[in-house]
C-alpha atoms as a PDB file:
ATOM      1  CA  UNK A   1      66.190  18.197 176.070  1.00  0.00           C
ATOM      2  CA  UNK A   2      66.264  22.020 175.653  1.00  0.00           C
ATOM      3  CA  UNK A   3      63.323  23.964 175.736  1.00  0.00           C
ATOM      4  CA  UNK A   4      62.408  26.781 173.428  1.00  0.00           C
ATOM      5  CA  UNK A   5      61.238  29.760 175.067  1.00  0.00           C
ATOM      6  CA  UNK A   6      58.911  32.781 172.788  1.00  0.00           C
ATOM      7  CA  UNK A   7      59.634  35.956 174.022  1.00  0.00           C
ATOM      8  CA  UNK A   8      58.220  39.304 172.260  1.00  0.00           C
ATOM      9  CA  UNK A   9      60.895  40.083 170.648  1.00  0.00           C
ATOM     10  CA  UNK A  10      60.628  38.259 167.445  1.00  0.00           C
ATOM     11  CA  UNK A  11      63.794  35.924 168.999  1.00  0.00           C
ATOM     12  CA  UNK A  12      63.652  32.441 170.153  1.00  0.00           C
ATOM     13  CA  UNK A  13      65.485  31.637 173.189  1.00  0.00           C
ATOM     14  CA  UNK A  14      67.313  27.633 173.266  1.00  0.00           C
ATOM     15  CA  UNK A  15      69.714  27.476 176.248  1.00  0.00           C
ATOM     16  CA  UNK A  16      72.680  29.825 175.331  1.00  0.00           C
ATOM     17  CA  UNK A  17      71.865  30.507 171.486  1.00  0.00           C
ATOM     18  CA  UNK A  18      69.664  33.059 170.267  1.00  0.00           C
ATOM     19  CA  UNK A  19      67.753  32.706 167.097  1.00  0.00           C
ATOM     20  CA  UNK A  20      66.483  35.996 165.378  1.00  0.00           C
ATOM     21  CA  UNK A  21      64.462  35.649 162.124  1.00  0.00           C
ATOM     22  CA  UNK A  22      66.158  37.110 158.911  1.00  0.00           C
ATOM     23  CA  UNK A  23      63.337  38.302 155.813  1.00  0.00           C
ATOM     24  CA  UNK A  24      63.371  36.354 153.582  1.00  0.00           C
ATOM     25  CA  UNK A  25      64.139  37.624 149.391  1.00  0.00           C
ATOM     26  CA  UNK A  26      60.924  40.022 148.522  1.00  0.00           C
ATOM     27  CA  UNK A  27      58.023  38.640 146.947  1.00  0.00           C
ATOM     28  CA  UNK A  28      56.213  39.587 143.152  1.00  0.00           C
ATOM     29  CA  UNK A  29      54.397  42.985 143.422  1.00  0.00           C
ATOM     30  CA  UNK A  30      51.235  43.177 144.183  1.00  0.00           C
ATOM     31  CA  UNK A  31      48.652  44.240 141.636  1.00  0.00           C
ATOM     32  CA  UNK A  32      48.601  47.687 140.795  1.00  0.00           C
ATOM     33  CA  UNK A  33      46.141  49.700 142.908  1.00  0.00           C
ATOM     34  CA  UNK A  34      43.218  52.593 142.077  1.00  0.00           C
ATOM     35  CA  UNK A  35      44.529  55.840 141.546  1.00  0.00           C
ATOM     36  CA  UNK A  36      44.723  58.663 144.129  1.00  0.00           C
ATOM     37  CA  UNK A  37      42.334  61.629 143.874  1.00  0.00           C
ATOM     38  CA  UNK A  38      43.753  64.793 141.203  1.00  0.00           C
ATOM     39  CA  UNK A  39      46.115  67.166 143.538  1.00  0.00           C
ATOM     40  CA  UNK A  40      46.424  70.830 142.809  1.00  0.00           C
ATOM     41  CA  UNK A  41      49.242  71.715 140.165  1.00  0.00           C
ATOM     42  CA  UNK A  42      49.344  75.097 142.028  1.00  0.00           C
ATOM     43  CA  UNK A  43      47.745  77.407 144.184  1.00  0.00           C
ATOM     44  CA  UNK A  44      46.407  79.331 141.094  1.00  0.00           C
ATOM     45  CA  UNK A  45      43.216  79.732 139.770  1.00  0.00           C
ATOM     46  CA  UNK A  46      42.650  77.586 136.852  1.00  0.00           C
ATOM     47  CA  UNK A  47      40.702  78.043 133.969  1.00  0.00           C
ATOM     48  CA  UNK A  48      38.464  75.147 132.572  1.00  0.00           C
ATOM     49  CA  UNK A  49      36.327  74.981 129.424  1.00  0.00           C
ATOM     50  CA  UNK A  50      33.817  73.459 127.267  1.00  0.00           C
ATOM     51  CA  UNK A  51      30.126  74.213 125.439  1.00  0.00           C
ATOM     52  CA  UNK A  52      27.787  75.375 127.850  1.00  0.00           C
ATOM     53  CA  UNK A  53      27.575  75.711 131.527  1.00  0.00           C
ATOM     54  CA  UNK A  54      29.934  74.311 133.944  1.00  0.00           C
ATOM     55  CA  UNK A  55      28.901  70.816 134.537  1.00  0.00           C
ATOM     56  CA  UNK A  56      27.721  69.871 138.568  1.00  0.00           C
ATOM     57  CA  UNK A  57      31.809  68.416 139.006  1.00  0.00           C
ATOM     58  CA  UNK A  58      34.587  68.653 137.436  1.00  0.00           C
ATOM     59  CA  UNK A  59      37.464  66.719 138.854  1.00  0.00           C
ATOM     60  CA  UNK A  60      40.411  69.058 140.015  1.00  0.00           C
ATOM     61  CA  UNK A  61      38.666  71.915 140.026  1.00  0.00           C
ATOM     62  CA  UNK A  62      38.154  74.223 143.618  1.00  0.00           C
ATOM     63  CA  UNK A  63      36.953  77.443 144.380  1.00  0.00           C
ATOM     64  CA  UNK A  64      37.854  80.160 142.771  1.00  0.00           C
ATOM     65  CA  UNK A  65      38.480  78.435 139.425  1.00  0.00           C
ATOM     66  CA  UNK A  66      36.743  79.853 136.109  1.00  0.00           C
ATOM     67  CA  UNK A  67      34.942  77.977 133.210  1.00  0.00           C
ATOM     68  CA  UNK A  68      34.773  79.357 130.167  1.00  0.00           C
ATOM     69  CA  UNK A  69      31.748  78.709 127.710  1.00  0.00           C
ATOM     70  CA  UNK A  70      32.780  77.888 124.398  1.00  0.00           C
ATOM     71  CA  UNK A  71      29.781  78.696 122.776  1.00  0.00           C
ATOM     72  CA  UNK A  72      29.061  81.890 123.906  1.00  0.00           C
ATOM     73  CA  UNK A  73      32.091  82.966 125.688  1.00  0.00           C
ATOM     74  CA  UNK A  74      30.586  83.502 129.456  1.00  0.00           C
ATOM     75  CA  UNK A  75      33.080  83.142 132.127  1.00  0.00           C
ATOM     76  CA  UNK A  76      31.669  81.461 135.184  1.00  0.00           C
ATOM     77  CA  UNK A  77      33.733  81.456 138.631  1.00  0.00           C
ATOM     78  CA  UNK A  78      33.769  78.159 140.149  1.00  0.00           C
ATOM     79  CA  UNK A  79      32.395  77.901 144.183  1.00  0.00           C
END
């Protein structure tokens, strides 16, 4: 009888043969997953609007950024 030896590897070891694993065919995809937080299209300021004041977060935006009041036409800069 010839005995099997594990070794770390990832390779079996019987006698004079060596036996590495081959992957297999790749399986389904997996279900889609969240989407990552909104990156900067640029280094620029950007300008964001809407009626009223800027609201307490407004995805995308950093500092520096303006908001623009629709309704009266103030300009805020973002911090």
């Amino acid at each position: 009888m010839t005995s099997i030896n594990r070794h770390g590897l990832g390779q079996l070891i019987a006698g004079d043969v060596i036996l590495t694993p081959v992957a297999g065919p790749a399986g389904p995809p997996g279900p889609k997953g969240d989407p990552g937080p909104v990156g900067p299209a640029n280094n620029f300021p950007a300008m964001w609007s809407g009626p009223g004041s800027p609201p307490e977060f407004i995805p995308g935006a950093k500092p520096g950024d303006s908001w623009l009041d629709t309704v009266t036409g103030d300009i805020y800069e973002l911090r």
